[in-house]
C-alpha atoms as a PDB file:
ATOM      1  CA  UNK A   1     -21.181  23.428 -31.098  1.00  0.00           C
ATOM      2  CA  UNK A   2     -18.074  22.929 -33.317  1.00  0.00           C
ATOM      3  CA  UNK A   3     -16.537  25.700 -31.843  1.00  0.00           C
ATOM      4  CA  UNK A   4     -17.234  25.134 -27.969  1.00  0.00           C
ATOM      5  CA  UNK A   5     -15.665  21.452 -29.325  1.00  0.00           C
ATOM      6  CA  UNK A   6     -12.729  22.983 -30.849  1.00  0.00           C
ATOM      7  CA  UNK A   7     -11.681  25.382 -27.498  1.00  0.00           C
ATOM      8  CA  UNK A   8     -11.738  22.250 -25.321  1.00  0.00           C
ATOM      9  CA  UNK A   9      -9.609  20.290 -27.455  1.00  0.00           C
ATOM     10  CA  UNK A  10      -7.340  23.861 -27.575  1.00  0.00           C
ATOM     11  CA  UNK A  11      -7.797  23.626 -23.620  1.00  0.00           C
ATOM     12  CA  UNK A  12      -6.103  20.106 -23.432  1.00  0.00           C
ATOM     13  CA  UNK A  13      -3.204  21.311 -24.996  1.00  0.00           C
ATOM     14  CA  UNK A  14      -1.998  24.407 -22.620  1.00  0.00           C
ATOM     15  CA  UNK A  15       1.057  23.987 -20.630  1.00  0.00           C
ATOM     16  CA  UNK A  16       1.396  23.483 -17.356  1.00  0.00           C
ATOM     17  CA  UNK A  17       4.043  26.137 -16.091  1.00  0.00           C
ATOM     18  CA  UNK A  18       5.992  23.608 -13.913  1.00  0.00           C
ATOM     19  CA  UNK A  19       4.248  20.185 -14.357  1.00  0.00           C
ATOM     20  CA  UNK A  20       6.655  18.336 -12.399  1.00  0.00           C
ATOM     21  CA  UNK A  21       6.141  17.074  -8.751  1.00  0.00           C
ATOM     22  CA  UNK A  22       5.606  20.066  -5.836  1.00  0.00           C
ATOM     23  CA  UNK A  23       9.175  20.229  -3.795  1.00  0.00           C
ATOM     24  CA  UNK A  24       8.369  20.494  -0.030  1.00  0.00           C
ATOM     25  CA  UNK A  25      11.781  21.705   1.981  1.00  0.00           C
ATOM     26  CA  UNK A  26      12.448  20.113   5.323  1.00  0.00           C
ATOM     27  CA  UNK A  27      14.785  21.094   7.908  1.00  0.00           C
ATOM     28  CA  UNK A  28      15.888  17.434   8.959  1.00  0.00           C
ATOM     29  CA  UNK A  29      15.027  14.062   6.461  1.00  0.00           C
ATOM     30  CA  UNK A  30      12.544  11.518   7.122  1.00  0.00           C
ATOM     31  CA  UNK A  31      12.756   8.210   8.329  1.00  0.00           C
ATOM     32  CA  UNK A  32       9.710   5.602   7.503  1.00  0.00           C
ATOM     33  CA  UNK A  33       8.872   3.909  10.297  1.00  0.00           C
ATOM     34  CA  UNK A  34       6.350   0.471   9.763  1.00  0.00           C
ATOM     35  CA  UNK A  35       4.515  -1.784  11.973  1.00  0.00           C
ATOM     36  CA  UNK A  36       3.440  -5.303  12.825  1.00  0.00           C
ATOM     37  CA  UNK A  37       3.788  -7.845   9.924  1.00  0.00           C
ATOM     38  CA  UNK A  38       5.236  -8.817   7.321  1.00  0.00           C
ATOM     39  CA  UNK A  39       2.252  -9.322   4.683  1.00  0.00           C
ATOM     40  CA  UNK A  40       3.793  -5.931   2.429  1.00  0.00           C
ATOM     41  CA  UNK A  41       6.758  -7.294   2.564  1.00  0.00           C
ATOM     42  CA  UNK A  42       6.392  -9.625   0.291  1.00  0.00           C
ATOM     43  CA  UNK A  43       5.179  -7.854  -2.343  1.00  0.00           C
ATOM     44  CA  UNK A  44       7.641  -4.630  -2.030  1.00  0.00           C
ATOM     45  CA  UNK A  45      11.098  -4.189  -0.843  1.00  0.00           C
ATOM     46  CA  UNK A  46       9.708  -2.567   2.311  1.00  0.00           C
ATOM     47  CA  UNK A  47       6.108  -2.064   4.071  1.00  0.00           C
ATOM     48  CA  UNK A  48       6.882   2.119   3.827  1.00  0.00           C
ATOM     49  CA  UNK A  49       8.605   2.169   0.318  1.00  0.00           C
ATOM     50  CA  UNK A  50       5.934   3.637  -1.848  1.00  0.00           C
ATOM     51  CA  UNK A  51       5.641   6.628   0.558  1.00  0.00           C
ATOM     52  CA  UNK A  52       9.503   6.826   0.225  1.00  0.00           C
ATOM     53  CA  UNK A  53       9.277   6.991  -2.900  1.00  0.00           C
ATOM     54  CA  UNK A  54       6.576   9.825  -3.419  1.00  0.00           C
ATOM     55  CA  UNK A  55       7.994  11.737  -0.455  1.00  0.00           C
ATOM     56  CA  UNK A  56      11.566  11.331  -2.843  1.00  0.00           C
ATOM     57  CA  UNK A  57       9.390  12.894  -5.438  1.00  0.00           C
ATOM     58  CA  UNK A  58       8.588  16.018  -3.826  1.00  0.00           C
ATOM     59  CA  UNK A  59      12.186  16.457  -3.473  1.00  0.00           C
ATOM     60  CA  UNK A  60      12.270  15.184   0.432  1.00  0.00           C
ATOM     61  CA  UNK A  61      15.090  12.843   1.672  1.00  0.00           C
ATOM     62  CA  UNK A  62      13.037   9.966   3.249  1.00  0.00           C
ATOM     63  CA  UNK A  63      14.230   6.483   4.093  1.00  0.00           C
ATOM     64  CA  UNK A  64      11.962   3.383   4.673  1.00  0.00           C
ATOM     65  CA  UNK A  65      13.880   0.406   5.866  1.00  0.00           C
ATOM     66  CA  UNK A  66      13.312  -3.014   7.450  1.00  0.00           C
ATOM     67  CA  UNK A  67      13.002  -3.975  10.933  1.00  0.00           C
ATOM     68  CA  UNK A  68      11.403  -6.979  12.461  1.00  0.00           C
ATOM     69  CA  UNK A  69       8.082  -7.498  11.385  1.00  0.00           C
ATOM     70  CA  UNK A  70       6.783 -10.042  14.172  1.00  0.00           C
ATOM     71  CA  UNK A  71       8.919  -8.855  17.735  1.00  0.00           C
ATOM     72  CA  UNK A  72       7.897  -6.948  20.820  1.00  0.00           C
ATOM     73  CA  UNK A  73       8.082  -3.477  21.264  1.00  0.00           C
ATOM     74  CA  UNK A  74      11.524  -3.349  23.080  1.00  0.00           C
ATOM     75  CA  UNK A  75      13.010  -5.515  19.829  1.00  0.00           C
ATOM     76  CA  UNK A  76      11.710  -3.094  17.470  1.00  0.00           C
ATOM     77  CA  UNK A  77      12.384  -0.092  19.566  1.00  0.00           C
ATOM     78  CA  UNK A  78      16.446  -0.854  19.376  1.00  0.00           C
ATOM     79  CA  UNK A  79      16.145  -1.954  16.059  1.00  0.00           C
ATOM     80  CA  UNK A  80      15.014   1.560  15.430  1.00  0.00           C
ATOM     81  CA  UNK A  81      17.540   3.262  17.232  1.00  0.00           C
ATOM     82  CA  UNK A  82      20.032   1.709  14.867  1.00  0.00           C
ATOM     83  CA  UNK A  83      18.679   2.797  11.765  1.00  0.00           C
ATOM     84  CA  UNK A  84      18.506   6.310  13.209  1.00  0.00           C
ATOM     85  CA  UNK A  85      22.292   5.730  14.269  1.00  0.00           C
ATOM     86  CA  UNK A  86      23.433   4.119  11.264  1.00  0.00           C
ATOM     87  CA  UNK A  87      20.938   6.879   8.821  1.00  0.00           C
ATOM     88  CA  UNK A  88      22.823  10.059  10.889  1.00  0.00           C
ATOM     89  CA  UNK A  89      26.474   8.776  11.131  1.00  0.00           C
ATOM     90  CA  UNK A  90      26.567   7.721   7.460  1.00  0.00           C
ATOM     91  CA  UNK A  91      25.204  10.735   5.709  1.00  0.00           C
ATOM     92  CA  UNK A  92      26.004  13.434   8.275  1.00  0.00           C
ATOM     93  CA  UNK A  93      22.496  14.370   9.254  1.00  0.00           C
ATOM     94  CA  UNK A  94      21.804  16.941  12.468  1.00  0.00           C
ATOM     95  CA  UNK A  95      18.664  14.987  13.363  1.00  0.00           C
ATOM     96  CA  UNK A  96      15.666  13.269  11.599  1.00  0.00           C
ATOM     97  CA  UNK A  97      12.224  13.349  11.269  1.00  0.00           C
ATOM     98  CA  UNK A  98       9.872  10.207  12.148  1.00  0.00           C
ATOM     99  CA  UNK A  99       6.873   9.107  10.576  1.00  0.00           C
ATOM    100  CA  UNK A 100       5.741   6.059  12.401  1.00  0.00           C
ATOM    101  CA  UNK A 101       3.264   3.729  10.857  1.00  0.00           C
ATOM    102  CA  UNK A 102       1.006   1.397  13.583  1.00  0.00           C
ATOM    103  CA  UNK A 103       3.000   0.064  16.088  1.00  0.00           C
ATOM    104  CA  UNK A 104       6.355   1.644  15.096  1.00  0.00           C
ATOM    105  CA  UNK A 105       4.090   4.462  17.225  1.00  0.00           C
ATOM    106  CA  UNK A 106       4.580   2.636  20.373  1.00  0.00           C
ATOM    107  CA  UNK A 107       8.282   1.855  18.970  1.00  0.00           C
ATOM    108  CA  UNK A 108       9.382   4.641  18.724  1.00  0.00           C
ATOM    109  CA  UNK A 109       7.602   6.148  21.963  1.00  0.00           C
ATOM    110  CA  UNK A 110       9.709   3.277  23.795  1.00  0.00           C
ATOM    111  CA  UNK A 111      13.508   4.252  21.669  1.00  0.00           C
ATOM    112  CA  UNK A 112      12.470   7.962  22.880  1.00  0.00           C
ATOM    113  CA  UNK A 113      12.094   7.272  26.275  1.00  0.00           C
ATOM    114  CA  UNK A 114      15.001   4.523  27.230  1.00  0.00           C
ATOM    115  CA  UNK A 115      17.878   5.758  24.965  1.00  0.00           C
ATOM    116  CA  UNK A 116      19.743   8.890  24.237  1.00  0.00           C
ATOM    117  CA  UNK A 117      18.260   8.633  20.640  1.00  0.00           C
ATOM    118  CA  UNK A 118      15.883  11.805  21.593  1.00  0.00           C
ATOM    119  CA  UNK A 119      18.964  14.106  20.757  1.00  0.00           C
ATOM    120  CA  UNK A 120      18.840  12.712  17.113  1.00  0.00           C
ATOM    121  CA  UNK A 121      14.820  12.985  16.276  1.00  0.00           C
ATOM    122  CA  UNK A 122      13.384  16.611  16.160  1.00  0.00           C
ATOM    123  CA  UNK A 123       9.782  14.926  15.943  1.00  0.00           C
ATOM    124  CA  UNK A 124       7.479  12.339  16.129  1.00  0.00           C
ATOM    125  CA  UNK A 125       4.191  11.708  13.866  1.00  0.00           C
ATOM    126  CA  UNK A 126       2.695   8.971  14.240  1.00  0.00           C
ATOM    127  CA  UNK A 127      -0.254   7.721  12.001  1.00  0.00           C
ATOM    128  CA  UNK A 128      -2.881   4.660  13.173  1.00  0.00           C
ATOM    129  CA  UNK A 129      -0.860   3.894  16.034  1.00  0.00           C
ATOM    130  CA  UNK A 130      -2.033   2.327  18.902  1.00  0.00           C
ATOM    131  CA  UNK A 131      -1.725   4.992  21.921  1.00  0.00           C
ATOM    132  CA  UNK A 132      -4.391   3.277  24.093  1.00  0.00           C
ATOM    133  CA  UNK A 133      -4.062  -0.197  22.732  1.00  0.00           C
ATOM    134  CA  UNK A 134      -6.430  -1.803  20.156  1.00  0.00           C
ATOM    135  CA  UNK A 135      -9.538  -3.996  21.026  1.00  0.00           C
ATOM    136  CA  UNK A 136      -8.436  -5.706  17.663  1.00  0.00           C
ATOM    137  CA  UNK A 137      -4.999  -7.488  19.509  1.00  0.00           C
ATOM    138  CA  UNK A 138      -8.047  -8.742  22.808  1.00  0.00           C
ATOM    139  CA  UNK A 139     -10.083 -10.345  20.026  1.00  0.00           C
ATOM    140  CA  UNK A 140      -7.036 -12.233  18.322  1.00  0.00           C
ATOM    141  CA  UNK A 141      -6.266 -13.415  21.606  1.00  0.00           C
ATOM    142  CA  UNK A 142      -9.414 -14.175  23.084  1.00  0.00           C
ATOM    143  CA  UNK A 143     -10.974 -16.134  20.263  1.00  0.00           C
ATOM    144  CA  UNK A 144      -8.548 -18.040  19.251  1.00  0.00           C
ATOM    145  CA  UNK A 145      -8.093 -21.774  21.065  1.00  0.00           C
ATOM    146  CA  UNK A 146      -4.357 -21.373  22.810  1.00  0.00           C
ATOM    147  CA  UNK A 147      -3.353 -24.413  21.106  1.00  0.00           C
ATOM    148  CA  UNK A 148      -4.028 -22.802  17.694  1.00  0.00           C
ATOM    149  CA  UNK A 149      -2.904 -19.373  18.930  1.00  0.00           C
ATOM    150  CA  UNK A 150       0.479 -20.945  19.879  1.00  0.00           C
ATOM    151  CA  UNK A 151       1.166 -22.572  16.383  1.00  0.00           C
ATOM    152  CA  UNK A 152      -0.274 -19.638  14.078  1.00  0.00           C
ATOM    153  CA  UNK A 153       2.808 -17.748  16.001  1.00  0.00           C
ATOM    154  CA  UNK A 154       4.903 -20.215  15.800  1.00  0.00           C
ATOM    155  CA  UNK A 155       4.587 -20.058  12.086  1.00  0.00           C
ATOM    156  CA  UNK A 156       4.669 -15.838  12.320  1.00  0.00           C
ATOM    157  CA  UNK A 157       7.729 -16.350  13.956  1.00  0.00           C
ATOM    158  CA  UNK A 158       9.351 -18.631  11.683  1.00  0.00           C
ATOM    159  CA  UNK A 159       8.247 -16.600   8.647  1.00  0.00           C
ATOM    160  CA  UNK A 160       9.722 -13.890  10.628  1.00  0.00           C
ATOM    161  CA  UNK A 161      13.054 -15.502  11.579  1.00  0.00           C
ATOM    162  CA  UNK A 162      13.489 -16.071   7.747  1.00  0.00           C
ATOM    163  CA  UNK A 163      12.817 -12.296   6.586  1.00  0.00           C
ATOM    164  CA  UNK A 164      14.781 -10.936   9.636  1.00  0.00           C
ATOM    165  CA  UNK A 165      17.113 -13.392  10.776  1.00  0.00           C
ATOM    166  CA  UNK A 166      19.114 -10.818  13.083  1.00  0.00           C
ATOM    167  CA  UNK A 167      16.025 -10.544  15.255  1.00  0.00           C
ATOM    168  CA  UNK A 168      14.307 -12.778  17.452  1.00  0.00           C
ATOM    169  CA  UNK A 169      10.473 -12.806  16.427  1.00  0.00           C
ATOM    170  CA  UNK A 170       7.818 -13.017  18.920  1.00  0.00           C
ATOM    171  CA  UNK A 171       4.592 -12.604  17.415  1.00  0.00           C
ATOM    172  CA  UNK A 172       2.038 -13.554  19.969  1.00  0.00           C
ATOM    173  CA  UNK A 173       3.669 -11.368  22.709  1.00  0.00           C
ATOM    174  CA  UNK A 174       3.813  -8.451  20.317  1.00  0.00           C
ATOM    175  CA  UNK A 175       0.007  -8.722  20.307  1.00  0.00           C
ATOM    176  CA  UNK A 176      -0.499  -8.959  24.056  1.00  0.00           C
ATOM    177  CA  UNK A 177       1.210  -5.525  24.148  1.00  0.00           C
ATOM    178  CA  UNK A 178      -1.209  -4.175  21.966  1.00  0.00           C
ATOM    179  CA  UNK A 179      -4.243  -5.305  24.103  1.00  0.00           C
ATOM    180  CA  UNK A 180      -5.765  -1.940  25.514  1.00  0.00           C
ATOM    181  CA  UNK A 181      -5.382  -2.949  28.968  1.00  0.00           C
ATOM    182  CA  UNK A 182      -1.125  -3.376  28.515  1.00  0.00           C
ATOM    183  CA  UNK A 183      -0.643  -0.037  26.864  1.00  0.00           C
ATOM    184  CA  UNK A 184      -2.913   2.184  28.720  1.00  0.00           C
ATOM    185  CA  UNK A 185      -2.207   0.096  32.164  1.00  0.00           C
ATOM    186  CA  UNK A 186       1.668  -0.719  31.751  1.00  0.00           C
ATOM    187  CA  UNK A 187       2.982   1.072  28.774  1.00  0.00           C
ATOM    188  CA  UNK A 188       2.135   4.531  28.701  1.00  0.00           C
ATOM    189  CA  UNK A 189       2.821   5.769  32.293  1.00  0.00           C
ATOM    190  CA  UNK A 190       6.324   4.760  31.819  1.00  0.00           C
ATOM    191  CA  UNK A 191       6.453   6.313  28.048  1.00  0.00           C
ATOM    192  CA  UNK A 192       5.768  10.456  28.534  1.00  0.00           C
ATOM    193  CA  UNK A 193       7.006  12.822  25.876  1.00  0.00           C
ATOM    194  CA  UNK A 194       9.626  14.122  25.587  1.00  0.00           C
ATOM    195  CA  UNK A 195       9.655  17.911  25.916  1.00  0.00           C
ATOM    196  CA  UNK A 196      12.579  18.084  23.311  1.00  0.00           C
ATOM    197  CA  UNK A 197      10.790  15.770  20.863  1.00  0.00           C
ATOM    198  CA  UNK A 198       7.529  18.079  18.647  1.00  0.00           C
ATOM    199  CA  UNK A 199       5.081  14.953  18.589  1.00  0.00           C
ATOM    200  CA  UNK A 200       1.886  15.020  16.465  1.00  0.00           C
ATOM    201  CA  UNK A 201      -0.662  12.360  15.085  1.00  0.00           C
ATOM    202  CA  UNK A 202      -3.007  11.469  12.887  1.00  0.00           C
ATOM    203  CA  UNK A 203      -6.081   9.163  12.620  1.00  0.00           C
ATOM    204  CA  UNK A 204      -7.852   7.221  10.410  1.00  0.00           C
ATOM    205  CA  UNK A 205     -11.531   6.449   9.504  1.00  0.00           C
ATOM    206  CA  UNK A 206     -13.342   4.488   6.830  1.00  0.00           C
ATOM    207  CA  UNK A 207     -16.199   1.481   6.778  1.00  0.00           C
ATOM    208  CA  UNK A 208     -18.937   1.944   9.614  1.00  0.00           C
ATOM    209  CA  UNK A 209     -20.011   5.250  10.479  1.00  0.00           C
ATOM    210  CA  UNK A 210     -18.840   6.664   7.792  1.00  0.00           C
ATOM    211  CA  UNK A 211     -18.598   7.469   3.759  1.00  0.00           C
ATOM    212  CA  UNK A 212     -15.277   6.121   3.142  1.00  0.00           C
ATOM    213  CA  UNK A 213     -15.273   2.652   1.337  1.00  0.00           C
ATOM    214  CA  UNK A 214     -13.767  -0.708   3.549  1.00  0.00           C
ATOM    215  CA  UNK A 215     -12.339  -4.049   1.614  1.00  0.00           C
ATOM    216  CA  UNK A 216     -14.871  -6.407   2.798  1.00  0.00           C
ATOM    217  CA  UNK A 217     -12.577  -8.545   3.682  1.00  0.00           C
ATOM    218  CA  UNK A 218     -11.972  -6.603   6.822  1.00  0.00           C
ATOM    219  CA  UNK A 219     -15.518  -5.669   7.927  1.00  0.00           C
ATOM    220  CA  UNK A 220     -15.971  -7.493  10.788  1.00  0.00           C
ATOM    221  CA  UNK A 221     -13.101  -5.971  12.231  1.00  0.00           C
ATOM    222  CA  UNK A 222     -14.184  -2.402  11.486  1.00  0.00           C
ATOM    223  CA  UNK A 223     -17.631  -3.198  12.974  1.00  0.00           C
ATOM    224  CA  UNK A 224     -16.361  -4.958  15.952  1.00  0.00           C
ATOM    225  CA  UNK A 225     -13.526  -1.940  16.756  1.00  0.00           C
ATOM    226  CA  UNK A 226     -16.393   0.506  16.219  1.00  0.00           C
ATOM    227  CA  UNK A 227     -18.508  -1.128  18.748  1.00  0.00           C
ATOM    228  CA  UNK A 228     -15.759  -1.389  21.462  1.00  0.00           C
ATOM    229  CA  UNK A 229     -14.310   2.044  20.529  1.00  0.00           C
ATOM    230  CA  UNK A 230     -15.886   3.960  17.710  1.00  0.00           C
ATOM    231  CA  UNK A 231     -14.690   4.811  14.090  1.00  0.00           C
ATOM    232  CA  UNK A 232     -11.331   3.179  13.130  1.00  0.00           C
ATOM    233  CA  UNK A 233      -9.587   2.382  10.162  1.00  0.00           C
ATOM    234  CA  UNK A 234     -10.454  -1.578  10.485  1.00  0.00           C
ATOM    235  CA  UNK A 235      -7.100  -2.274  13.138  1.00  0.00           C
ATOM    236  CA  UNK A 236      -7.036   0.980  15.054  1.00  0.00           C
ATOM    237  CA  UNK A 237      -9.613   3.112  16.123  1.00  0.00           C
ATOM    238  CA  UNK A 238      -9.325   7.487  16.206  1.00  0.00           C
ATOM    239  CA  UNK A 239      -9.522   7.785  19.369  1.00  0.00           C
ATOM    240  CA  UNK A 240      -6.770   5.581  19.999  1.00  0.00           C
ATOM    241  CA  UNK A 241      -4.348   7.104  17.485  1.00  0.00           C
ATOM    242  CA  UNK A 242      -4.371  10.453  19.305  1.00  0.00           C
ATOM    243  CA  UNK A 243      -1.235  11.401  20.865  1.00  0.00           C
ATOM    244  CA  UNK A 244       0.400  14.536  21.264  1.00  0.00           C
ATOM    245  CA  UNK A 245      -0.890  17.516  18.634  1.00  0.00           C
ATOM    246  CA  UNK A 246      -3.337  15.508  17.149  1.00  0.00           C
ATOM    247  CA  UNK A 247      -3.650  17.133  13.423  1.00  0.00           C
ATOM    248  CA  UNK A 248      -6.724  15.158  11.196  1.00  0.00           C
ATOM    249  CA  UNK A 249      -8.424  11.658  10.832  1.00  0.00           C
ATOM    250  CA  UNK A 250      -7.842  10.659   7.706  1.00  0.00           C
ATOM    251  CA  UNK A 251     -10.609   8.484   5.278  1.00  0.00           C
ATOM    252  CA  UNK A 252      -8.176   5.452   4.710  1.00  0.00           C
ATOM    253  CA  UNK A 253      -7.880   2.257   5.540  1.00  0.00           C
ATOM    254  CA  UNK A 254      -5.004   0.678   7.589  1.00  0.00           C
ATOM    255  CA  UNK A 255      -3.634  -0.859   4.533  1.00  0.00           C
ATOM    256  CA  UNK A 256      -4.608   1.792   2.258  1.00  0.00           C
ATOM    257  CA  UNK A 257      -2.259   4.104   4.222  1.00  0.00           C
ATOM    258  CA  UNK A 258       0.860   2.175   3.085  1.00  0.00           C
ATOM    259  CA  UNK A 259      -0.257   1.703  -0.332  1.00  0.00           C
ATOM    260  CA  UNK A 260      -2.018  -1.858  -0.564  1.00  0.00           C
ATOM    261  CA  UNK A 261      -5.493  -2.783  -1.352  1.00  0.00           C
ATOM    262  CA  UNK A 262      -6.205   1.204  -2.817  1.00  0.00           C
ATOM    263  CA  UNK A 263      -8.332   1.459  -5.654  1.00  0.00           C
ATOM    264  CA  UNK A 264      -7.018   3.725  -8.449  1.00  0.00           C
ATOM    265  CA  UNK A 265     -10.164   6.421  -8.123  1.00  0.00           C
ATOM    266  CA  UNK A 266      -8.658   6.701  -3.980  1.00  0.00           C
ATOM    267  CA  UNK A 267      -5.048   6.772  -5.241  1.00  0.00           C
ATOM    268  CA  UNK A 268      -5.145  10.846  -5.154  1.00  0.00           C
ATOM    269  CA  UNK A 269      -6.584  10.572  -1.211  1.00  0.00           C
ATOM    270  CA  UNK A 270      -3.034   8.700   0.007  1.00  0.00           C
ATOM    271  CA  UNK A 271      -1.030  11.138  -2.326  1.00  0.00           C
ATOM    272  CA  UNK A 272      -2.869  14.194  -0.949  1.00  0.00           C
ATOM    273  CA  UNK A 273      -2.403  12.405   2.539  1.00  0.00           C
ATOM    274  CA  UNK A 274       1.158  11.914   2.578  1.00  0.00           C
ATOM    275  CA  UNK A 275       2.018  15.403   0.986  1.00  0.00           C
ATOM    276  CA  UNK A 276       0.061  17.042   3.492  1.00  0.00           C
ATOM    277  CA  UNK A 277       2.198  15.518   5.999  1.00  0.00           C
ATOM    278  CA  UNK A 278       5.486  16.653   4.953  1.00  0.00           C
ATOM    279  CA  UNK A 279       3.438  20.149   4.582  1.00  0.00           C
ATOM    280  CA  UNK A 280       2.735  20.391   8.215  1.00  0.00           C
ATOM    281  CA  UNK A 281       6.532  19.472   9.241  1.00  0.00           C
ATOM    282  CA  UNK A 282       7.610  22.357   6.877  1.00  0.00           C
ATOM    283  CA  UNK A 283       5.206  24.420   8.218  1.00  0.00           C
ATOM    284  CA  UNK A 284       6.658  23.656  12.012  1.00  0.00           C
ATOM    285  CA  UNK A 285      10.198  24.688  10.834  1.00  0.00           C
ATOM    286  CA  UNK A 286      10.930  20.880  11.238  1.00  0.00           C
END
């Protein structure tokens, strides 16, 4: 016993060969593209930064910068397109690589399609973003008394205004171009791919329907999406995230994919997660 003791303890104290962070080699940098809101803002210098900073880790230039949080998707689509402009003229970069977060999806989809900003992205991944709309943004908007509706977004936009003064907020119409009806109906014939663009997505799944733990605190929402659309991640559903070369559905949670709300034991899922991604785009050559 003292001995099969004694040979673990020994085991504990091998070295690891390279114990430092896996280095994943991209063609083209990232940029960190985030959605609607403002709520990780507050807590962190920017709603993408922790996935900046592990992507950093693995030895990948990434950026993850601000935009508005509470606009429309033609606001945030130019606000893009400046980052990308300001990101490639200041550090001499070919082209980038996107990784859009939520509605940045639909952002970037827009920047793609009505600028010349598709000669400076070699791709698009997208993760939990709304390609046919959410059934989330119709509840917001049908439940709620206009009256109330009108100042909750009044105070979104003011909150807004103050984080991003250089932007006009507009938080309520943001949300009526997430209704499934706008994006599938209006949005998306006018937003193809682009041919010259490699686009891919990903999905997520947790609460109903399947294994994957859900913060109670959004559980109606998850049931409600999953009744209207089937498995989502408690804002966007799977089948609604599919766009282009659709690669996995992932078990996290909206918020769990930018690193809030994530228990330490689920930690190791986002890591895994993100890492995989930048796997993919250095297995595409991108």
């Amino acid at each position: 016993m003292k001995l099969i003791e004694t040979q673990k303890f020994l085991k504990k104290l091998e070295l690891q060969e390279f114990p430092q962070p896996e280095v994943v080699t991209l063609k083209y940098p990232v940029l960190l593209c985030h959605g609607y809101g403002a709520l990780a803002s507050i807590v962190k210098p920017s709603p993408m930064h922790e996935v900046c900073m592990l992507m950093r880790k693995h030895g990948v230039i990434a950026f993850a910068p601000n935009i508005v949080p509470y606009a429309k998707i033609e606001t945030r689509a130019a606000q893009w397109v400046n980052k990308i402009d300001q990101l490639t003229d200041e550090y001499g970069f070919e082209k980038i690589n996107v990784l859009a977060h939520s509605m940045a999806g639909l952002d970037m989809r827009h920047a793609l399609t009505r600028s010349d900003i598709h000669t400076r992205v070699s791709s698009l991944t997208t993760l939990a973003a709304p390609h046919h709309g959410t059934s989330l943004a119709e509840l917001v908007l049908n439940t709620t008394p206009d009256i109330v509706r009108d100042k909750l977004g009044d105070v979104f936009n003011w909150f807004g205004d103050s984080m991003y003064p250089s932007a006009k907020s507009d938080a309520v119409g943001a949300v009526k171009q997430l209704t499934r009806e706008y994006v599938q109906e209006k949005f998306n014939p006018k937003h193809p791919d682009r041919d010259d663009v490699a686009c891919f997505s990903y999905s997520a799944s947790v609460g109903k329907g399947t294994e994957a733990p859900l913060n109670t605190l959004y559980r109606y929402q998850n049931q409600y999406i999953h009744e209207q659309e089937g498995p989502n991640d408690a804002f966007i559903s799977v089948e609604s995230a599919k766009w282009g070369e659709h690669i996995k559905t992932v078990p996290l949670s909206h918020m769990e994919q930018i690193k809030l709300g994530i228990s330490k034991d689920r930690l190791w899922i986002y890591e895994a997660f993100w890492l995989d991604v930048l796997k993919y785009l250095a297995k595409e050559g991108l």
